[in-house]
N, C-alpha and C. Protein backbone atom coordinates (compact mmCIF):
# COMPACT_ATOMS: atom_id res chain seq x y z
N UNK A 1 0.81 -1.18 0.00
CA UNK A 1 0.00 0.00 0.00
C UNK A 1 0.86 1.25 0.00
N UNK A 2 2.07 1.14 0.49
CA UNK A 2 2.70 2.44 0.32
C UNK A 2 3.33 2.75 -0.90
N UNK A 3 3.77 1.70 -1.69
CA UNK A 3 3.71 1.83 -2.89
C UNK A 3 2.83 2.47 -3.84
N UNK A 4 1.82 2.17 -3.58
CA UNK A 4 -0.04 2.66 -4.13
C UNK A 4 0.22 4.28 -3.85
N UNK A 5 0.17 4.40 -2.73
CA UNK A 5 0.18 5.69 -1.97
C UNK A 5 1.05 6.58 -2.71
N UNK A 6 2.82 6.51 -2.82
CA UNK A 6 3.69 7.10 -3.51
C UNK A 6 3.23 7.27 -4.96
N UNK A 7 2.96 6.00 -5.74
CA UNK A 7 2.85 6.34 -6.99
C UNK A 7 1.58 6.92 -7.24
N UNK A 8 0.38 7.02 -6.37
CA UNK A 8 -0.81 7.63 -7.03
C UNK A 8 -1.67 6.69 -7.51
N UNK A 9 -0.64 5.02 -7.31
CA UNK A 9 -1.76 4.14 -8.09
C UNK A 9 -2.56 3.16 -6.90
N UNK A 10 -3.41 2.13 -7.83
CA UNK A 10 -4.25 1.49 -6.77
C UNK A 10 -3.56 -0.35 -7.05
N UNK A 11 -3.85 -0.67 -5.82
CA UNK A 11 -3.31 -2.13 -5.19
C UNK A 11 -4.33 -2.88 -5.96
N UNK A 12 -4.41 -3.90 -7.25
CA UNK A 12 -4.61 -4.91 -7.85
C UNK A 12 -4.36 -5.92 -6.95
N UNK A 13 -5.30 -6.70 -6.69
CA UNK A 13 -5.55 -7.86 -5.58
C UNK A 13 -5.46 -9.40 -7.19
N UNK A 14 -5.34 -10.59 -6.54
CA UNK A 14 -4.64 -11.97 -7.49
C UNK A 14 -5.51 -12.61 -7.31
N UNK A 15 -6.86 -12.30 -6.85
CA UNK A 15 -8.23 -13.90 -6.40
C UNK A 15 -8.80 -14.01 -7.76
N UNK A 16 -8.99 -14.93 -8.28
CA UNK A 16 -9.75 -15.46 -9.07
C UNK A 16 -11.31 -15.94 -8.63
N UNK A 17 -12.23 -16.17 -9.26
CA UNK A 17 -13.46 -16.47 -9.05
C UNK A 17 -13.24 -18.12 -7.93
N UNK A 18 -12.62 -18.76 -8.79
CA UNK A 18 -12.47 -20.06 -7.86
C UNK A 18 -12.11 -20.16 -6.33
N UNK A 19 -11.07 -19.01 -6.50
CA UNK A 19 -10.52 -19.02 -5.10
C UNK A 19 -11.67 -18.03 -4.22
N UNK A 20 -12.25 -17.42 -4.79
CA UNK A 20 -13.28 -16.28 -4.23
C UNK A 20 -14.22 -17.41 -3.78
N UNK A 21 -15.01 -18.27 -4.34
CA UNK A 21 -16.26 -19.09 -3.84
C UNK A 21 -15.76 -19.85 -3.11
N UNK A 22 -14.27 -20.66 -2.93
CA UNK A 22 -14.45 -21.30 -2.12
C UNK A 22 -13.38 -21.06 -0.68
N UNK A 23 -13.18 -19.60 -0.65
CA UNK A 23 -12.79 -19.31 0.55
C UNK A 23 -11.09 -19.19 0.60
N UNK A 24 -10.43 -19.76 -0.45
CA UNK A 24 -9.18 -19.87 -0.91
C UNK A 24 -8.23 -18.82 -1.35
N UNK A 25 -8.97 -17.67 -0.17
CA UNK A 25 -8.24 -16.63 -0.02
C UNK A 25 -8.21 -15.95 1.22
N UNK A 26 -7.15 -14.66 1.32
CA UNK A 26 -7.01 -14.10 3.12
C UNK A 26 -7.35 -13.25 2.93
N UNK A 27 -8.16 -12.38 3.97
CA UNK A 27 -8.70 -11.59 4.14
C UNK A 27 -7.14 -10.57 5.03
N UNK A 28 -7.36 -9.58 4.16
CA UNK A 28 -6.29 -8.83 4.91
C UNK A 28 -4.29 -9.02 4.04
N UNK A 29 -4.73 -9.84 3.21
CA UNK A 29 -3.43 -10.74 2.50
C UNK A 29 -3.85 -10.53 1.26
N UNK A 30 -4.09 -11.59 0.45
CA UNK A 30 -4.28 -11.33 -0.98
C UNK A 30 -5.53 -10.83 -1.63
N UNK A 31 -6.40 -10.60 -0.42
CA UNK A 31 -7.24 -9.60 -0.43
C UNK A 31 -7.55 -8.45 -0.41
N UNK A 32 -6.14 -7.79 0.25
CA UNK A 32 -5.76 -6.55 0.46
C UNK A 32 -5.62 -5.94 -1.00
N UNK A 33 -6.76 -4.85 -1.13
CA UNK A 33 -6.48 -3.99 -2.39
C UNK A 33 -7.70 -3.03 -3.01
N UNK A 34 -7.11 -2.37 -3.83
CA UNK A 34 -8.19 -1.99 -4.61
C UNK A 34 -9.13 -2.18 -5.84
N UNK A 35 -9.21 -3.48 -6.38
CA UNK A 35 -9.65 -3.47 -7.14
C UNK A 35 -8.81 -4.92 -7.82
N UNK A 36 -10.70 -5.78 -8.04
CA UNK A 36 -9.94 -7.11 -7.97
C UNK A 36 -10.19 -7.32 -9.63
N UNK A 37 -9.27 -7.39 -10.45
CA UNK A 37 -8.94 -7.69 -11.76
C UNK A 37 -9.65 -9.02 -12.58
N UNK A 38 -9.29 -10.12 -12.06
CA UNK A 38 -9.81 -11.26 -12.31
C UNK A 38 -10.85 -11.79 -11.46
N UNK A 39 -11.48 -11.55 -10.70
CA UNK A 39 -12.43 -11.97 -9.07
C UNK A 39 -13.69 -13.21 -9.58
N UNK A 40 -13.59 -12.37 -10.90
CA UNK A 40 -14.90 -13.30 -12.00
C UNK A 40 -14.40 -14.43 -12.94
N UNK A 41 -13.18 -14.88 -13.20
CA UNK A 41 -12.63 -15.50 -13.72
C UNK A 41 -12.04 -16.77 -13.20
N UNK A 42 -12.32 -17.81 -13.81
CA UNK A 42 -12.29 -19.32 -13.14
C UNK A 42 -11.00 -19.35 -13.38
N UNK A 43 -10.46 -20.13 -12.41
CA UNK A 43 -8.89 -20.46 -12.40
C UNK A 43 -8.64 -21.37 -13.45
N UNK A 44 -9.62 -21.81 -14.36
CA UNK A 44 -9.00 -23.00 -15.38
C UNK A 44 -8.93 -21.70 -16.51
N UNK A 45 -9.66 -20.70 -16.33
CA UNK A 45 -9.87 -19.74 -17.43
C UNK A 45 -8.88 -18.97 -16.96
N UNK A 46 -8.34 -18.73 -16.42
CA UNK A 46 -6.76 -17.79 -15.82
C UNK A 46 -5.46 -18.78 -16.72
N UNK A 47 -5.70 -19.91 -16.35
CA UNK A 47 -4.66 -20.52 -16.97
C UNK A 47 -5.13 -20.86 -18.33
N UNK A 48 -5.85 -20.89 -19.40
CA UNK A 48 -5.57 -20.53 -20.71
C UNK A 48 -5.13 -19.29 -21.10
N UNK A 49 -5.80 -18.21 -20.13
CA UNK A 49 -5.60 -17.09 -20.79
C UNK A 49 -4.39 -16.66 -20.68
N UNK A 50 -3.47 -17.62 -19.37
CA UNK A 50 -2.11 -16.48 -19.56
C UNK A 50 -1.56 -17.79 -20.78
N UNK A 51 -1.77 -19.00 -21.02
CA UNK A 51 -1.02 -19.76 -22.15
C UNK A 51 -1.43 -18.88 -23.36
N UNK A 52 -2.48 -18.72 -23.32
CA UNK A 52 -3.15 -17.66 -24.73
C UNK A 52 -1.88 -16.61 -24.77
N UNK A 53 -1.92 -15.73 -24.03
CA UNK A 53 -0.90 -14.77 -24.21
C UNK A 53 0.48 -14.79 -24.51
N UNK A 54 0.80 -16.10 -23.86
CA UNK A 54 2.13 -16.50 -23.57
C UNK A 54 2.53 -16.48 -25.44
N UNK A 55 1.49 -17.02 -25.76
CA UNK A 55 1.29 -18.05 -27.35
C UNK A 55 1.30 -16.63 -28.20
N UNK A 56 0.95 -15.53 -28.11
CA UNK A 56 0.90 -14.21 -28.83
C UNK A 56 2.21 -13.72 -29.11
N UNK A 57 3.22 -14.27 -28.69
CA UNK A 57 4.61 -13.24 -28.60
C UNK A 57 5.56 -13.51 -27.50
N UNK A 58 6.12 -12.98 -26.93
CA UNK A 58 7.16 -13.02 -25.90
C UNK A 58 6.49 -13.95 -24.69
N UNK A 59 6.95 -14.47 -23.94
CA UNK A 59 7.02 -14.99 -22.56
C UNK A 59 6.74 -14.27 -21.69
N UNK A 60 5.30 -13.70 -21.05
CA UNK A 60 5.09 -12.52 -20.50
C UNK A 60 4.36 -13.11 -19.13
N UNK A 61 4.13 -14.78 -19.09
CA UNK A 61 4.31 -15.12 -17.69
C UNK A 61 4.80 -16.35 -17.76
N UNK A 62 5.81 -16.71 -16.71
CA UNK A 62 6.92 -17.59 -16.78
C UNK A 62 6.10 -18.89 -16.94
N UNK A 63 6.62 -20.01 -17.25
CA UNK A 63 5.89 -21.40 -17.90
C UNK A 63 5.33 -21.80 -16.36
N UNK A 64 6.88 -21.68 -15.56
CA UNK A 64 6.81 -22.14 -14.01
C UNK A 64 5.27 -21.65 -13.27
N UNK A 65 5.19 -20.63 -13.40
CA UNK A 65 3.72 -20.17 -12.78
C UNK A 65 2.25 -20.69 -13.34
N UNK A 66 2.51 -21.17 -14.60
CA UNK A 66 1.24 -21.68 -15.04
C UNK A 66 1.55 -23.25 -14.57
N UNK A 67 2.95 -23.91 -14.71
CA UNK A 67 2.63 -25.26 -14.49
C UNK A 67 2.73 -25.61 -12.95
N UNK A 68 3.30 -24.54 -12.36
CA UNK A 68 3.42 -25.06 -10.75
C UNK A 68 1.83 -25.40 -10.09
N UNK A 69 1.94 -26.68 -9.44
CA UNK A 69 0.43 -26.99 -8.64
C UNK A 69 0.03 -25.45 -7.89
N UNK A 70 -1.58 -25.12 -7.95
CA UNK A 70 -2.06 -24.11 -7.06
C UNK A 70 -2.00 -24.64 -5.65
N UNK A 71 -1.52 -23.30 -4.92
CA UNK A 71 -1.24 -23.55 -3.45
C UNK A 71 -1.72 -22.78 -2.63
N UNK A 72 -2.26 -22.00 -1.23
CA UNK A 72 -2.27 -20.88 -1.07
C UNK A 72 -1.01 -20.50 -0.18
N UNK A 73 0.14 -21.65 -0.27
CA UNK A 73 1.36 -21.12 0.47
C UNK A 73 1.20 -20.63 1.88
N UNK A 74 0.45 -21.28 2.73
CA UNK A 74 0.13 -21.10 4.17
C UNK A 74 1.59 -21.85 5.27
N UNK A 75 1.65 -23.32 4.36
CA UNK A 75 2.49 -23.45 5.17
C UNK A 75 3.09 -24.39 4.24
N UNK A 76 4.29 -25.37 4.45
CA UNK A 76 5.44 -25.93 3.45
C UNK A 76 4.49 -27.24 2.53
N UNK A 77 4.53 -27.48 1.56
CA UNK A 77 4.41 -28.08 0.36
C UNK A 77 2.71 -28.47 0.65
N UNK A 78 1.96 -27.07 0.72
CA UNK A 78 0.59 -26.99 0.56
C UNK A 78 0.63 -27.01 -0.84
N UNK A 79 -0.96 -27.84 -1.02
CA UNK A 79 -1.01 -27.36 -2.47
C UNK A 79 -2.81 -27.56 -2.06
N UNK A 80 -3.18 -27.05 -3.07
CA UNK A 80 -4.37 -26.81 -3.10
C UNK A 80 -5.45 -27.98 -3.49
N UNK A 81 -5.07 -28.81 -3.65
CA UNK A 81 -5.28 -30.30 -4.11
C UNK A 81 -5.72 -31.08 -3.03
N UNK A 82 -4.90 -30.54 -1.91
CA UNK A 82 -5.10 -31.60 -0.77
C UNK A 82 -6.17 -31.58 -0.10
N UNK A 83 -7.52 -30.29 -0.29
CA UNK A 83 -8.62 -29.89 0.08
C UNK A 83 -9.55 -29.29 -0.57
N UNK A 84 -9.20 -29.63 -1.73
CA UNK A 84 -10.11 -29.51 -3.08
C UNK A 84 -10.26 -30.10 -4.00
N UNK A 85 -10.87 -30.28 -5.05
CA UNK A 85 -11.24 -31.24 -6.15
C UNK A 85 -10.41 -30.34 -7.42
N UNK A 86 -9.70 -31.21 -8.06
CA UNK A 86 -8.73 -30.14 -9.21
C UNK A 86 -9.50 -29.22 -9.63
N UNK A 87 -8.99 -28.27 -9.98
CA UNK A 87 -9.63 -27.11 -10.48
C UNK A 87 -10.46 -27.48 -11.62
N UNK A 88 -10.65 -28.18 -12.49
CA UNK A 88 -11.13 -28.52 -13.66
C UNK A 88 -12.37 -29.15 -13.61
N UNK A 89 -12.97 -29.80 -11.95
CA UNK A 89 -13.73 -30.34 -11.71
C UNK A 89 -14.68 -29.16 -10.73
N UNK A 90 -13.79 -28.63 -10.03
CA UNK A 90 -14.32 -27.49 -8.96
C UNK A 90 -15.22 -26.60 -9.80
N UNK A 91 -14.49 -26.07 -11.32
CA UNK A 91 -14.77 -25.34 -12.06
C UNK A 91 -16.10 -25.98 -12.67
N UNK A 92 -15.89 -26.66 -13.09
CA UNK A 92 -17.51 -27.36 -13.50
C UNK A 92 -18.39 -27.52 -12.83
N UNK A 93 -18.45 -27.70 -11.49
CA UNK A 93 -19.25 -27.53 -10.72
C UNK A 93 -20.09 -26.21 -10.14
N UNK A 94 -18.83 -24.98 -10.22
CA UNK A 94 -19.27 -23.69 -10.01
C UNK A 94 -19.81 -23.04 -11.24
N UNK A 95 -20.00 -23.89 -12.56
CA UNK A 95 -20.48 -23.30 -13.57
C UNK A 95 -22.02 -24.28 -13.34
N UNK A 96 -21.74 -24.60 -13.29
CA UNK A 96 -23.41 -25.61 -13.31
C UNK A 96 -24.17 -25.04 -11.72
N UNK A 97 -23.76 -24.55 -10.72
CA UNK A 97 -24.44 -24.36 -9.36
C UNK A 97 -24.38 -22.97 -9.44
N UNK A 98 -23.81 -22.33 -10.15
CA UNK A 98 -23.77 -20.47 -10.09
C UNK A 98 -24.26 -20.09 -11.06
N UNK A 99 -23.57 -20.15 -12.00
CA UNK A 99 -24.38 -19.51 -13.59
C UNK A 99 -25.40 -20.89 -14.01
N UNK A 100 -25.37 -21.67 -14.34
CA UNK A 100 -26.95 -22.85 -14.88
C UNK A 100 -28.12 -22.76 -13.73
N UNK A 101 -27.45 -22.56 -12.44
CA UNK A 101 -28.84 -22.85 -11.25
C UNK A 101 -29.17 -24.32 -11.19
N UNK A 102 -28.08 -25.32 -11.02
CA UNK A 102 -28.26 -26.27 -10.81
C UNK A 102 -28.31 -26.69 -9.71
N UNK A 103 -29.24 -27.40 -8.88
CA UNK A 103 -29.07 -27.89 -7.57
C UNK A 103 -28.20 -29.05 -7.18
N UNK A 104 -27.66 -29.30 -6.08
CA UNK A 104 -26.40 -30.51 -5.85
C UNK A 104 -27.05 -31.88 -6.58
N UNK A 105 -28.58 -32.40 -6.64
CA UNK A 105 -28.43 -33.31 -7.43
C UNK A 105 -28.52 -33.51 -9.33
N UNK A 106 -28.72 -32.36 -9.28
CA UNK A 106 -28.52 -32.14 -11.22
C UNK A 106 -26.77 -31.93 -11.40
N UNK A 107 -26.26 -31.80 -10.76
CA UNK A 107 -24.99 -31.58 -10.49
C UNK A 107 -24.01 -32.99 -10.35
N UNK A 108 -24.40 -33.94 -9.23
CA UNK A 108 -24.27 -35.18 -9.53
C UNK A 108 -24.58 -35.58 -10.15
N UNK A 109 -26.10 -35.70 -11.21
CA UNK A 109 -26.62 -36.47 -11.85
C UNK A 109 -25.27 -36.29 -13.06
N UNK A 110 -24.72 -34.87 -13.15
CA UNK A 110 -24.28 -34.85 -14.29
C UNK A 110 -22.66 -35.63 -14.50
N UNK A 111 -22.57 -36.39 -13.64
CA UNK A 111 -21.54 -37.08 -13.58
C UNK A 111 -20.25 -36.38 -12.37
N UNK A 112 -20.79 -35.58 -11.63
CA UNK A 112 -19.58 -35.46 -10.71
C UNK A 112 -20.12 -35.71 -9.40
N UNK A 113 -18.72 -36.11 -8.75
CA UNK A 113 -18.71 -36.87 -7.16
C UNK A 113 -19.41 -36.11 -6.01
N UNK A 114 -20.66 -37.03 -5.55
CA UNK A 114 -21.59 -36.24 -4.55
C UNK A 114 -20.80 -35.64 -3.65
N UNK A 115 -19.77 -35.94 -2.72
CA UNK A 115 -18.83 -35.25 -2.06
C UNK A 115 -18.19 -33.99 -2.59
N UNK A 116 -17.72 -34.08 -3.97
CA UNK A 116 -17.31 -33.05 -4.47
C UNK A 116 -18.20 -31.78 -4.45
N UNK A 117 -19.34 -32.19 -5.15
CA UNK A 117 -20.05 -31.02 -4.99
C UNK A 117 -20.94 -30.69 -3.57
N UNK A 118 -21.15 -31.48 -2.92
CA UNK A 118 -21.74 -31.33 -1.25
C UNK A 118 -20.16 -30.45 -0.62
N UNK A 119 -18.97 -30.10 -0.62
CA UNK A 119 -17.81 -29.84 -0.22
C UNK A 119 -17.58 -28.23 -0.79
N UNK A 120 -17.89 -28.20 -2.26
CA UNK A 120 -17.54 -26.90 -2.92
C UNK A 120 -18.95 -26.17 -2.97
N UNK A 121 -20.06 -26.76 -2.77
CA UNK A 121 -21.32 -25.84 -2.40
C UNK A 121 -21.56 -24.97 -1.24
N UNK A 122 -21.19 -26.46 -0.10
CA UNK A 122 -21.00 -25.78 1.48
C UNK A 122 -19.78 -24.51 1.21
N UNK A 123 -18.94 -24.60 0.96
CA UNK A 123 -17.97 -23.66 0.64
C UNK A 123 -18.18 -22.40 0.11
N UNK A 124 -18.79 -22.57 -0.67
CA UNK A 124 -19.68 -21.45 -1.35
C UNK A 124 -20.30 -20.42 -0.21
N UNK A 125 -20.86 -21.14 0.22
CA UNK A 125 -22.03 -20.53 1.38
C UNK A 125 -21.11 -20.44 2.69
N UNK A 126 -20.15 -20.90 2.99
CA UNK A 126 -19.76 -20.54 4.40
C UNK A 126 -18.71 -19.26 3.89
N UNK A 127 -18.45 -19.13 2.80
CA UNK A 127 -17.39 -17.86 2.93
C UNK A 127 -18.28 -16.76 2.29
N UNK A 128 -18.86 -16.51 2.12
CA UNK A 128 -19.71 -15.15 1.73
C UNK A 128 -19.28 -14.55 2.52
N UNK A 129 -18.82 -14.13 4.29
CA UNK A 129 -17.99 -13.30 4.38
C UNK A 129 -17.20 -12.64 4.05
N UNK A 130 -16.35 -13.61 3.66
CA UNK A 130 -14.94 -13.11 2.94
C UNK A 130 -15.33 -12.29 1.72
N UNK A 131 -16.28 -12.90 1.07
CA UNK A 131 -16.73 -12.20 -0.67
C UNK A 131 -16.76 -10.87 0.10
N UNK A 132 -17.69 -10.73 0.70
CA UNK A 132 -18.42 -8.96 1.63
C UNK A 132 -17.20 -8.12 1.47
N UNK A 133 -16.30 -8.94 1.44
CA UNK A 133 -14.84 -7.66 2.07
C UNK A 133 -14.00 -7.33 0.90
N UNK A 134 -14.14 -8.12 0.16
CA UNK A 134 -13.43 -7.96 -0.92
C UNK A 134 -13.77 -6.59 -1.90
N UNK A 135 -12.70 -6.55 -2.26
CA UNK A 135 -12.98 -4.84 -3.55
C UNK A 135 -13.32 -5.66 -4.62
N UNK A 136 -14.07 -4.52 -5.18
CA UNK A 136 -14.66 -4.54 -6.75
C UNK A 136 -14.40 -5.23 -7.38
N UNK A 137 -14.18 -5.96 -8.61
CA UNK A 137 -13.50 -6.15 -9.92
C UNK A 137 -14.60 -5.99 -11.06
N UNK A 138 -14.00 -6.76 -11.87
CA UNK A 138 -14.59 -6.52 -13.70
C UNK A 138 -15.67 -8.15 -13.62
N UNK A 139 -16.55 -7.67 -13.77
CA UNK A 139 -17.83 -8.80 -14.31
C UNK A 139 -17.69 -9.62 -15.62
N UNK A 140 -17.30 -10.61 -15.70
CA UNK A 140 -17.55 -10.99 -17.26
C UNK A 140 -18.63 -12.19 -17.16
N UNK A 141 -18.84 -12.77 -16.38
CA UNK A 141 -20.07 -13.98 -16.44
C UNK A 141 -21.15 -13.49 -15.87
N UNK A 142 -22.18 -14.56 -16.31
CA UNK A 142 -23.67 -14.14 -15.79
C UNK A 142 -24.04 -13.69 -14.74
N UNK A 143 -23.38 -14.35 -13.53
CA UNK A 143 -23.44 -14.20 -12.11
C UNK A 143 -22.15 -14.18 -11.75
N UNK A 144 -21.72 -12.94 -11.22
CA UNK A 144 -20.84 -12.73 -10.43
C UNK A 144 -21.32 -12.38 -8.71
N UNK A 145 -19.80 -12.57 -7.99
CA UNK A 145 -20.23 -12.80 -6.59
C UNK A 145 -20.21 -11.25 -6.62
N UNK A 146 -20.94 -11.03 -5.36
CA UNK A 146 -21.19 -9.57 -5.42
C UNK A 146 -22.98 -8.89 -5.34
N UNK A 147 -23.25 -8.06 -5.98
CA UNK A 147 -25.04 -7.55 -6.18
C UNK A 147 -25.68 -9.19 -6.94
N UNK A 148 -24.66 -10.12 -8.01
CA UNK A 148 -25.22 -11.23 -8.24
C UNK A 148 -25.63 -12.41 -7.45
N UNK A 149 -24.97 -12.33 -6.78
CA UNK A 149 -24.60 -13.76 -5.63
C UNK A 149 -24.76 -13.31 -4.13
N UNK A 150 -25.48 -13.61 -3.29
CA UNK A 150 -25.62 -13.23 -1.97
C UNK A 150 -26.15 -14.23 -1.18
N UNK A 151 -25.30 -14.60 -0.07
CA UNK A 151 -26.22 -15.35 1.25
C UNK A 151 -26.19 -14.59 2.44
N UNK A 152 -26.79 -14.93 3.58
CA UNK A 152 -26.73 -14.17 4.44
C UNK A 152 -25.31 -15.15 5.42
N UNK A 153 -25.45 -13.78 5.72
CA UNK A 153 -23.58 -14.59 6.86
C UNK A 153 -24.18 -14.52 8.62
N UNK A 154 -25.51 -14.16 9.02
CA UNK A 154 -25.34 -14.03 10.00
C UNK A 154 -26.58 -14.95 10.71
N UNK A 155 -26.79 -14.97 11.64
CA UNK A 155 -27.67 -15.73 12.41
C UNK A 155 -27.72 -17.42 11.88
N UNK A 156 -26.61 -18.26 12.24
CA UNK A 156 -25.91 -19.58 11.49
C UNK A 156 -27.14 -20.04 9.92
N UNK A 157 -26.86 -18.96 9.49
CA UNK A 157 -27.81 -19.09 8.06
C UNK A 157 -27.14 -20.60 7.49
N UNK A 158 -28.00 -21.50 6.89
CA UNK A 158 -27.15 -22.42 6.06
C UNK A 158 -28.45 -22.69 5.10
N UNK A 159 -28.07 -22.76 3.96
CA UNK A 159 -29.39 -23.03 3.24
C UNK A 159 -28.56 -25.00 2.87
């Protein structure tokens, strides 16, 4: 922030949509900022788009960062795997339960693991806190978290 401050500019926060629904971010840490860039963007769609770019011209994000496992680096050889369903599956699930309005069993029916999605739904719904705190970003899907997406966080709401 003092950086921000000196130059006049504003603190760009790194959450992606994935990590936004399911809590896979800090409040006060990589949350800290003004204005969240990607917030709406699925982490499988982060990683084409920086290969997309990569593929346009120069090397403008290192190979290492797209192929290294997602982690949130809390503590030594976390990876994000060990309490989530790969991103590729997480992601399909938050497209069918957020933007389609699918309920957890049209969701299974559609071929993914009742745990999986009973795990990344609850998830959904227990961090809406965290969403509350977060700054702005750019909308590109139907439902974004935010005026789109709302639960209540208080009185042990659980739908």
């Amino acid at each position: 922030m003092a950086l921000s401050n000196k130059f006049g500019s504003i603190v760009l926060t790194t959450g992606n949509k994935s990590e936004m629904a399911t809590g896979y971010c800090t409040l006060y840490g990589d949350m800290a900022g003004g204005f969240a860039v990607i917030k709406d963007v699925a982490k499988t769609l982060v990683y084409r788009l920086a290969t997309w770019k990569n593929a346009q011209g120069a090397e403008v994000i290192p190979q290492r960062i797209i192929t290294r496992p997602p982690s949130a680096e809390l503590r030594p050889d976390q990876k994000d795997q060990d309490s989530l369903p790969p991103y590729e599956v997480l992601d399909g699930i938050l497209q069918r339960y957020m933007e389609d309005d699918q309920g957890i069993d049209e969701i299974v029916a559609a071929g993914f693991a009742a745990a999986d999605v009973e795990r990344v739904t609850r998830l959904i719904k227990i961090n809406e806190y965290k969403r509350r705190q977060a700054p702005i970003g750019i909308r590109i899907t139907h439902r974004a978290f935010g005026r789109d997406w709302r639960y209540p966080i208080t009185s042990k709401f659980r739908a």
